[in-house]
N, C-alpha and C. Protein backbone atom coordinates (compact mmCIF):
# COMPACT_ATOMS: atom_id res chain seq x y z
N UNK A 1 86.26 128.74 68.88
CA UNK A 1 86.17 128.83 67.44
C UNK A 1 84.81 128.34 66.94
N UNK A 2 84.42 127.07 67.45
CA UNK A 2 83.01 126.51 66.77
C UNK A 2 81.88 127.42 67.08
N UNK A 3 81.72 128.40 68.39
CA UNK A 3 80.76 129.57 68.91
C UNK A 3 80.72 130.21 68.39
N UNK A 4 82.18 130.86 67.51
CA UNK A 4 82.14 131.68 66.41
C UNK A 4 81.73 131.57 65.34
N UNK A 5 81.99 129.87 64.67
CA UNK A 5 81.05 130.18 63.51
C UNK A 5 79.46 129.31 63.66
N UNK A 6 79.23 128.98 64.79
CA UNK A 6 77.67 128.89 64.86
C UNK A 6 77.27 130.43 64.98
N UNK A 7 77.70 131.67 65.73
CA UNK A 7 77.41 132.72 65.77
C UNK A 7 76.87 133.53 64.30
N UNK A 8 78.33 133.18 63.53
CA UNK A 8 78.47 133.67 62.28
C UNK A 8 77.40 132.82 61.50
N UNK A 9 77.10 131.55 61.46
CA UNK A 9 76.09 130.65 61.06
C UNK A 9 74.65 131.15 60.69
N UNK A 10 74.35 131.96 62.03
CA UNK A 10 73.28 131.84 62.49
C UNK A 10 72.90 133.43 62.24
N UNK A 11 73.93 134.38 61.92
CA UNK A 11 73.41 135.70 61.36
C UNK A 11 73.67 135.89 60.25
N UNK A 12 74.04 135.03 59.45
CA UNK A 12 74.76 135.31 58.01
C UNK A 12 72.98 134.71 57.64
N UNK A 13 72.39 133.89 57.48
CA UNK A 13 71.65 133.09 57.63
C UNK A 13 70.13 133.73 56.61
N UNK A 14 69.65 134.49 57.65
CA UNK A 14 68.10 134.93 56.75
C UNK A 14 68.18 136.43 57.35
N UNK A 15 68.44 136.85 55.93
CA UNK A 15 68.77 138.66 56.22
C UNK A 15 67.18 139.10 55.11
N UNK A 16 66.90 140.03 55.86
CA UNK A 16 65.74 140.62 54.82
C UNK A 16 65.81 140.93 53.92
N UNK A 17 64.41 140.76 52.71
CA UNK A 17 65.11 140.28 51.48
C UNK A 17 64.76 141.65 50.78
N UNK A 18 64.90 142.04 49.79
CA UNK A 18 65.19 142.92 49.19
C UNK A 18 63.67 143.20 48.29
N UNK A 19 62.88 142.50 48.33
CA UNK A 19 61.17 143.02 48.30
C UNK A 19 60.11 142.37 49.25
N UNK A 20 59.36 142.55 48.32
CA UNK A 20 57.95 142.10 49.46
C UNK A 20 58.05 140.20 48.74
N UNK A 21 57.47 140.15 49.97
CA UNK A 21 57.49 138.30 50.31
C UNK A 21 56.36 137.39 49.39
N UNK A 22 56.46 136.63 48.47
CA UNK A 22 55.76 136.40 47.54
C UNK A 22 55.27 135.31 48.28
N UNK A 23 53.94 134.99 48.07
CA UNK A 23 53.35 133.93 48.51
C UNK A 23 53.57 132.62 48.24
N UNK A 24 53.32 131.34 48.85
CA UNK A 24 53.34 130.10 48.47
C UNK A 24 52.96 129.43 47.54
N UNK A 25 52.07 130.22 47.06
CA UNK A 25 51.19 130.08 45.94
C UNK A 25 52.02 130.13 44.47
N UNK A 26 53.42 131.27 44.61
CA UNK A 26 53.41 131.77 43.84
C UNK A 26 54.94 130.73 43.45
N UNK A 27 55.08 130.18 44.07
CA UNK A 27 56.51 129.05 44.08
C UNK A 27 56.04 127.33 43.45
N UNK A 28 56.21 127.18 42.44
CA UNK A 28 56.09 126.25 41.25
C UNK A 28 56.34 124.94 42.08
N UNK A 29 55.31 124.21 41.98
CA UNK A 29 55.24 122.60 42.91
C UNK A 29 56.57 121.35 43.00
N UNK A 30 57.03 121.89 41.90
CA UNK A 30 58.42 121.21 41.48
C UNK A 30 59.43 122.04 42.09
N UNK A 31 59.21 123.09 42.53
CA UNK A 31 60.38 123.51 42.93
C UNK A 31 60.05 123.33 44.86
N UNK A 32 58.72 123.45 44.78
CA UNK A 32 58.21 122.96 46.42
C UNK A 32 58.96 121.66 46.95
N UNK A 33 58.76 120.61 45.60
CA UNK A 33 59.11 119.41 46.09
C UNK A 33 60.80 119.44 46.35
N UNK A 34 61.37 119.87 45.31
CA UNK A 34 62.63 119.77 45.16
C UNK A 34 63.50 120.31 46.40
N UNK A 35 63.09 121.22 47.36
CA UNK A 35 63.64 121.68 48.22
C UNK A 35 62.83 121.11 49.14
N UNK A 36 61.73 120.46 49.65
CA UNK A 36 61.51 119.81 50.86
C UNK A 36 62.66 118.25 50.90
N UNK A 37 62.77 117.72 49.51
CA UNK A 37 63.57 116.51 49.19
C UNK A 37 64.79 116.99 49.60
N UNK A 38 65.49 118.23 49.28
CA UNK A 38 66.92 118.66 49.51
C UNK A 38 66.93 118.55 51.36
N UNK A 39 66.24 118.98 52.45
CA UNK A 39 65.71 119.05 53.71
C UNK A 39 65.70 117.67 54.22
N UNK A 40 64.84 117.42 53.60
CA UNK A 40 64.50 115.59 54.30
C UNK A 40 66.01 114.49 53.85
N UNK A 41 66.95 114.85 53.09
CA UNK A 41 67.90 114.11 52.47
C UNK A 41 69.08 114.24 53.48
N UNK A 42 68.99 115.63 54.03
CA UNK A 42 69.71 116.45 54.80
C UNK A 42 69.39 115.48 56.09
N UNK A 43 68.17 115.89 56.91
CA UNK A 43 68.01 115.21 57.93
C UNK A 43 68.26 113.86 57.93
N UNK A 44 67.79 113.22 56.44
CA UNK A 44 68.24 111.79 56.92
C UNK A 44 69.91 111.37 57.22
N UNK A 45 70.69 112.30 56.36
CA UNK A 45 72.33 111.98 56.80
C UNK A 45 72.29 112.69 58.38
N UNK A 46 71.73 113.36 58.53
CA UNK A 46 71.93 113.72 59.96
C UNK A 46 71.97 112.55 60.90
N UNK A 47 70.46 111.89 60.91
CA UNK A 47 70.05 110.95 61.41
C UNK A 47 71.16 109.61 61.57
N UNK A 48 71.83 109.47 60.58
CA UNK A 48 73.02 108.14 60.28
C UNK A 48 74.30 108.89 60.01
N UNK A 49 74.22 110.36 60.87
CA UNK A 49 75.65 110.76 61.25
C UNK A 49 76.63 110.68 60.55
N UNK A 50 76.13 110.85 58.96
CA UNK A 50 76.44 110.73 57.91
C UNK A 50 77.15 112.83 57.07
N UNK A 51 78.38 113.09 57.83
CA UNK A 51 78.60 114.33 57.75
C UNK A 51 78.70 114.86 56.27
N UNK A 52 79.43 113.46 55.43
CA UNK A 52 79.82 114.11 53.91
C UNK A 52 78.61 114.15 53.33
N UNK A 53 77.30 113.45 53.84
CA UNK A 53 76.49 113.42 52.67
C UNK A 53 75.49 115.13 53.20
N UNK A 54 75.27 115.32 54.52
CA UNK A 54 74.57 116.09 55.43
C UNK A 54 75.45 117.42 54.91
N UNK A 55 77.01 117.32 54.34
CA UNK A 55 77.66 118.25 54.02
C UNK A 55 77.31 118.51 52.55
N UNK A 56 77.04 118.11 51.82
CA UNK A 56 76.77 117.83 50.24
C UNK A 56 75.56 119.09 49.85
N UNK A 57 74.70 118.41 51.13
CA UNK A 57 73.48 119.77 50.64
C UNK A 57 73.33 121.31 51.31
N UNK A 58 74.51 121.32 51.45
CA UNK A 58 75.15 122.80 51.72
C UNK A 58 75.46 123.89 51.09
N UNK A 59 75.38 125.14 50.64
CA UNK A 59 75.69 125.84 49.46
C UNK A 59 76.76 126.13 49.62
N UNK A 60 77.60 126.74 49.07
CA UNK A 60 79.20 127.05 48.73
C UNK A 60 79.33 127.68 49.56
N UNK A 61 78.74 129.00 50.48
CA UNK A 61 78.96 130.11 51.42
C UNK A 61 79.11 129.09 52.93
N UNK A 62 77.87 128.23 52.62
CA UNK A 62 78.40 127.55 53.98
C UNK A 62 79.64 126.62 54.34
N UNK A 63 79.58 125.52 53.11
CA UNK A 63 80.99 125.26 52.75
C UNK A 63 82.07 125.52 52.95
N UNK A 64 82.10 127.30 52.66
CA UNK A 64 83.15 127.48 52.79
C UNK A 64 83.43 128.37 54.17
N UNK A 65 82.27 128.58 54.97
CA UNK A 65 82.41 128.66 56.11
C UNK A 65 82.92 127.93 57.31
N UNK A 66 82.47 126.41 56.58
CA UNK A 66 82.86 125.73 57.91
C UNK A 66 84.14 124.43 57.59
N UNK A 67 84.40 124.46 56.35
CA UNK A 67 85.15 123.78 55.75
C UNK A 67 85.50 122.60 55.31
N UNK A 68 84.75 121.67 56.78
CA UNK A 68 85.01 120.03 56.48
C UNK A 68 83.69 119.86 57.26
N UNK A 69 83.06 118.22 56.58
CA UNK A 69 82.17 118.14 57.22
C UNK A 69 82.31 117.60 58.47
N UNK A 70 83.53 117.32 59.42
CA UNK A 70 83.33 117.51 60.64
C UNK A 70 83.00 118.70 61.19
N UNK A 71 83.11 119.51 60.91
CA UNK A 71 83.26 121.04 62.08
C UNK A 71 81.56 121.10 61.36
N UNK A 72 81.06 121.11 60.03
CA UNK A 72 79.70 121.33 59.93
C UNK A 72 79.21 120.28 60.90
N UNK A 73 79.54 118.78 60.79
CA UNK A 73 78.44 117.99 62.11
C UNK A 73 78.60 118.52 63.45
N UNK A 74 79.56 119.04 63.83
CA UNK A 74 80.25 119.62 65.00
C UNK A 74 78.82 120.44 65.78
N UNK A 75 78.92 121.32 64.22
CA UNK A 75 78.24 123.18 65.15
C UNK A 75 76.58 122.28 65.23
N UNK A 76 76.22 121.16 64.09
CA UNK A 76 75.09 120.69 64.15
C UNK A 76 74.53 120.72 65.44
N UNK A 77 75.23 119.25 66.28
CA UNK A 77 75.26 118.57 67.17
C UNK A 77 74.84 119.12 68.06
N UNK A 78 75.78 120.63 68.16
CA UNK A 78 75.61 121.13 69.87
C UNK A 78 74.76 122.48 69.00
N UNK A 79 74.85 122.94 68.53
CA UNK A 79 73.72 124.19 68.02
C UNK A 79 72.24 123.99 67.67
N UNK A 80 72.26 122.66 67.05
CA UNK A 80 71.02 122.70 66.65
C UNK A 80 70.29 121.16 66.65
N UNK A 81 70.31 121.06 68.07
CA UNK A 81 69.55 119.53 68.75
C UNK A 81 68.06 118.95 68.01
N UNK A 82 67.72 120.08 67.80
CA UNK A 82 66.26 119.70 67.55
C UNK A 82 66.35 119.35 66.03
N UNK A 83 67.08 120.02 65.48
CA UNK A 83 67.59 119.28 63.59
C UNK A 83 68.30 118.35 63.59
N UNK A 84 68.89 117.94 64.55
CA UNK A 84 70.27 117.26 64.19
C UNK A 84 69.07 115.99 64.77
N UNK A 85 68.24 115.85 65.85
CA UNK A 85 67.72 114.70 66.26
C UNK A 85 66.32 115.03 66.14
N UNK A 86 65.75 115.08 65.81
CA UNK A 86 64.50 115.68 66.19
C UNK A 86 63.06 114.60 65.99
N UNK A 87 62.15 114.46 66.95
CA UNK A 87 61.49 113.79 67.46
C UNK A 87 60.22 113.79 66.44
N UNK A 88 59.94 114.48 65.89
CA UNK A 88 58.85 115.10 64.90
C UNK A 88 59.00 116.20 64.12
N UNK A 89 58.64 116.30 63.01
CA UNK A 89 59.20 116.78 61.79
C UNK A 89 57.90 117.64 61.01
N UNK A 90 57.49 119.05 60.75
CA UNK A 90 56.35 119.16 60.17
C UNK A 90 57.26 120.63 59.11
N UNK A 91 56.47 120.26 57.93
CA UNK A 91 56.88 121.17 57.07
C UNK A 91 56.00 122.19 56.52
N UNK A 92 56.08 123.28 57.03
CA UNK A 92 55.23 124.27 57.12
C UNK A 92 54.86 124.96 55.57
N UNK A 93 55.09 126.46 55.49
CA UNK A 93 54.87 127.22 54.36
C UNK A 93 56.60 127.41 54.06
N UNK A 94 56.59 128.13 52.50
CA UNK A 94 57.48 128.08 51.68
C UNK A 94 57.44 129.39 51.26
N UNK A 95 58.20 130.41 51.43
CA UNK A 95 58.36 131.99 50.66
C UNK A 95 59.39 132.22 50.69
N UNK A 96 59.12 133.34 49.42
CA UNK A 96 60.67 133.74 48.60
C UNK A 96 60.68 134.98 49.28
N UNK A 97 61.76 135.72 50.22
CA UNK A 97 62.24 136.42 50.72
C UNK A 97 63.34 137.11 49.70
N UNK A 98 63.27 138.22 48.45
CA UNK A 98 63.89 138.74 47.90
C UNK A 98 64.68 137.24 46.77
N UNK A 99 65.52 137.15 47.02
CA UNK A 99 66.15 136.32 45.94
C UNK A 99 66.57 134.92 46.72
N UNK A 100 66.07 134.71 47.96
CA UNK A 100 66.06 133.63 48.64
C UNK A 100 64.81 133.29 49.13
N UNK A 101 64.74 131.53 48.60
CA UNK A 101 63.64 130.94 49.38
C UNK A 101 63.43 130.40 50.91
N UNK A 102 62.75 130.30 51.80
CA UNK A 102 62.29 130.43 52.69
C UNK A 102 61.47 128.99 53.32
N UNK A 103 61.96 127.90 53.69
CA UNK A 103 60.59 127.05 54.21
C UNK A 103 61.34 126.75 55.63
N UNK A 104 59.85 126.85 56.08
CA UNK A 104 59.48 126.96 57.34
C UNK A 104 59.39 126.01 58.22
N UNK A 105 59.72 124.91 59.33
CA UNK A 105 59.81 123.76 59.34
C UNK A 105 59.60 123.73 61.12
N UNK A 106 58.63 123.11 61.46
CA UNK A 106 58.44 122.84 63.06
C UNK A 106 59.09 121.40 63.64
N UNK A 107 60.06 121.68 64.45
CA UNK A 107 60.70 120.64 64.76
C UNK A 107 60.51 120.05 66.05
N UNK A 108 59.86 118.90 66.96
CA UNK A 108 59.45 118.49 68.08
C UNK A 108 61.34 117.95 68.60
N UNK A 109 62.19 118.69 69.29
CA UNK A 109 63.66 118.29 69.69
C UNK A 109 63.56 117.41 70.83
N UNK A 110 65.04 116.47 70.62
CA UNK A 110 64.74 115.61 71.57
C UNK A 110 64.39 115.30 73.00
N UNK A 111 64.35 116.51 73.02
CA UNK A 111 64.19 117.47 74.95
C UNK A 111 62.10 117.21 74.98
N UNK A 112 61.67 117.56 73.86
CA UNK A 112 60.39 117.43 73.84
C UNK A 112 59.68 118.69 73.23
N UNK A 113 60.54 119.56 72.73
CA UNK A 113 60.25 121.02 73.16
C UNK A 113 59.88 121.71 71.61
N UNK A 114 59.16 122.25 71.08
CA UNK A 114 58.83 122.17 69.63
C UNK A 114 60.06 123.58 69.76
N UNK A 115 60.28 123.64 68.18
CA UNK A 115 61.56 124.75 67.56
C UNK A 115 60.66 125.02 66.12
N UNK A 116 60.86 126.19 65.62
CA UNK A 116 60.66 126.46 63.85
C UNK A 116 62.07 126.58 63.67
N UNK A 117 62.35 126.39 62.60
CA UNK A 117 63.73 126.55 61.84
C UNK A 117 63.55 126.73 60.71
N UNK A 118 63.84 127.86 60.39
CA UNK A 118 63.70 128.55 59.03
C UNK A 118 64.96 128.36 58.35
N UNK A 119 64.81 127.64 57.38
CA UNK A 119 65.67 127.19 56.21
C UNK A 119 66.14 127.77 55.18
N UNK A 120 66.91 128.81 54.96
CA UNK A 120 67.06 129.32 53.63
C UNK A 120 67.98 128.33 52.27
N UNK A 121 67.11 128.39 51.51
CA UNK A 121 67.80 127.64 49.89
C UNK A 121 67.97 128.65 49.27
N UNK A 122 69.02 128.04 48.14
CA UNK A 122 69.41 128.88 46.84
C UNK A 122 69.49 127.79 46.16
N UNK A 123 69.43 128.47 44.51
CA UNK A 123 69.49 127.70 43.68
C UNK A 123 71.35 127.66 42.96
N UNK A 124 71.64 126.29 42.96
CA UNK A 124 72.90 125.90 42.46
C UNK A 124 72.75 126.32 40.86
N UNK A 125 73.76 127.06 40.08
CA UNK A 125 73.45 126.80 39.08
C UNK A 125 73.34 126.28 37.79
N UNK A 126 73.55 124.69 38.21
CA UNK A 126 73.42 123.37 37.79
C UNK A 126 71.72 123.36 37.80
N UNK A 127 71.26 124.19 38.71
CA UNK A 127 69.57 123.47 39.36
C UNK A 127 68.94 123.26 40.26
N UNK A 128 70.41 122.53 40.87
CA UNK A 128 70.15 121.92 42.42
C UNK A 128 69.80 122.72 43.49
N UNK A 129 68.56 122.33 44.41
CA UNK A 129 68.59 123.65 45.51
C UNK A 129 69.39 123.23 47.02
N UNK A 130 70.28 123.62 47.22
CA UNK A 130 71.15 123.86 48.70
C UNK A 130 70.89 124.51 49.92
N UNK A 131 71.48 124.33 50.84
CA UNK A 131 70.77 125.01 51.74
C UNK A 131 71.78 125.82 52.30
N UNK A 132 71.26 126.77 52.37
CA UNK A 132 71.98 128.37 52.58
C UNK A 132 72.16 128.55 54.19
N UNK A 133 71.42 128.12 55.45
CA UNK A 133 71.34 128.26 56.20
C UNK A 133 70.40 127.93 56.98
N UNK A 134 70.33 127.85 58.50
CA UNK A 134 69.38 127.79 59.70
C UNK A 134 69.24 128.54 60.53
N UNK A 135 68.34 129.30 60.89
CA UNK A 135 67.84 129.42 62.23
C UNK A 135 66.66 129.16 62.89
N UNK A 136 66.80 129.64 63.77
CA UNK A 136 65.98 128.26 64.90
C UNK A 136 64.96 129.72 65.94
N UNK A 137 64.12 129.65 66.23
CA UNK A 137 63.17 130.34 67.13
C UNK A 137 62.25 128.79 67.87
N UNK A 138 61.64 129.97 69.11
CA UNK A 138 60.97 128.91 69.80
C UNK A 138 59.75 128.97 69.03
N UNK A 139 58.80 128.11 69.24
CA UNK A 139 57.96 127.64 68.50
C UNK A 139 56.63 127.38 69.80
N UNK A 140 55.47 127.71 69.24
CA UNK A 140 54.06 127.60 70.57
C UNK A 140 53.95 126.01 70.93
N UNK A 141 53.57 125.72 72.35
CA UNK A 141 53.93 124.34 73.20
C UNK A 141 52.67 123.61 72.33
N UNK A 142 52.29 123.20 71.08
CA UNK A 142 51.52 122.91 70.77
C UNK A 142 51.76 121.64 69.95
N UNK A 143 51.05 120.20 69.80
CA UNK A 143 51.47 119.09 68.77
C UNK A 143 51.23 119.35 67.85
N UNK A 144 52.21 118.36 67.01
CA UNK A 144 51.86 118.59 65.12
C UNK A 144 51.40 116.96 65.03
């Protein structure tokens, strides 16, 4: 069951967006900040294995994908080592992919082994930005 919805996790995730990819430039500094803070808030409940709070900055689709924040720390743990622990942390570029934003994030995992993990947010519409999803590619053997 948990293979299934890391599977489902991980293609529901960052689907191509429905125009051309607006630059970094073009994404308002407050809203830069506001979603690297939503990321780093994330990792830190990761870090103190902290599931309800690591569950909190989740959007409703994932939510309601995985249901409780055990089964979300669950698929974390064993799916995604290099987020869930990760040794070094660099936060790359930021683009809006159709009606979803996009930041880009190089992760050094605890194996040693660098990962990107592309983050998709949405906006809550309270304000708040959530995070829509992860996936993970290998990343060049290079330090940040």
């Amino acid at each position: 069951m948990l293979q299934r919805l890391f599977l489902i996790f991980s293609l529901v995730l960052i689907a191509p967006g429905a125009g051309a990819n607006a630059a970094e430039a073009d994404i308002p500094a407050g809203e830069k900040a506001a979603i690297k803070s939503v990321i780093e808030s994330q990792l830190a409940a990761f870090k103190a294995d902290d599931g309800q709070t690591a569950f909190s900055f989740a959007s409703p689709t994932i939510k309601q994908l995985f249901g409780t924040p055990e089964r979300f720390m669950s698929m974390v743990r064993s799916g995604y080592p290099a987020v869930y622990r990760p040794r070094a942390v660099e936060f790359r570029k930021l683009h809006r992919d159709g009606t979803v934003l996009v930041q880009e994030i190089r992760f050094i995992g605890p194996d040693g082994k660098p990962v990107i993990a592309l983050y998709s947010v949405v906006q809550a519409p309270g304000g708040q930005w959530l995070i829509d999803g992860v996936v993970t590619v290998p990343a060049p053997e290079q330090s940040i």
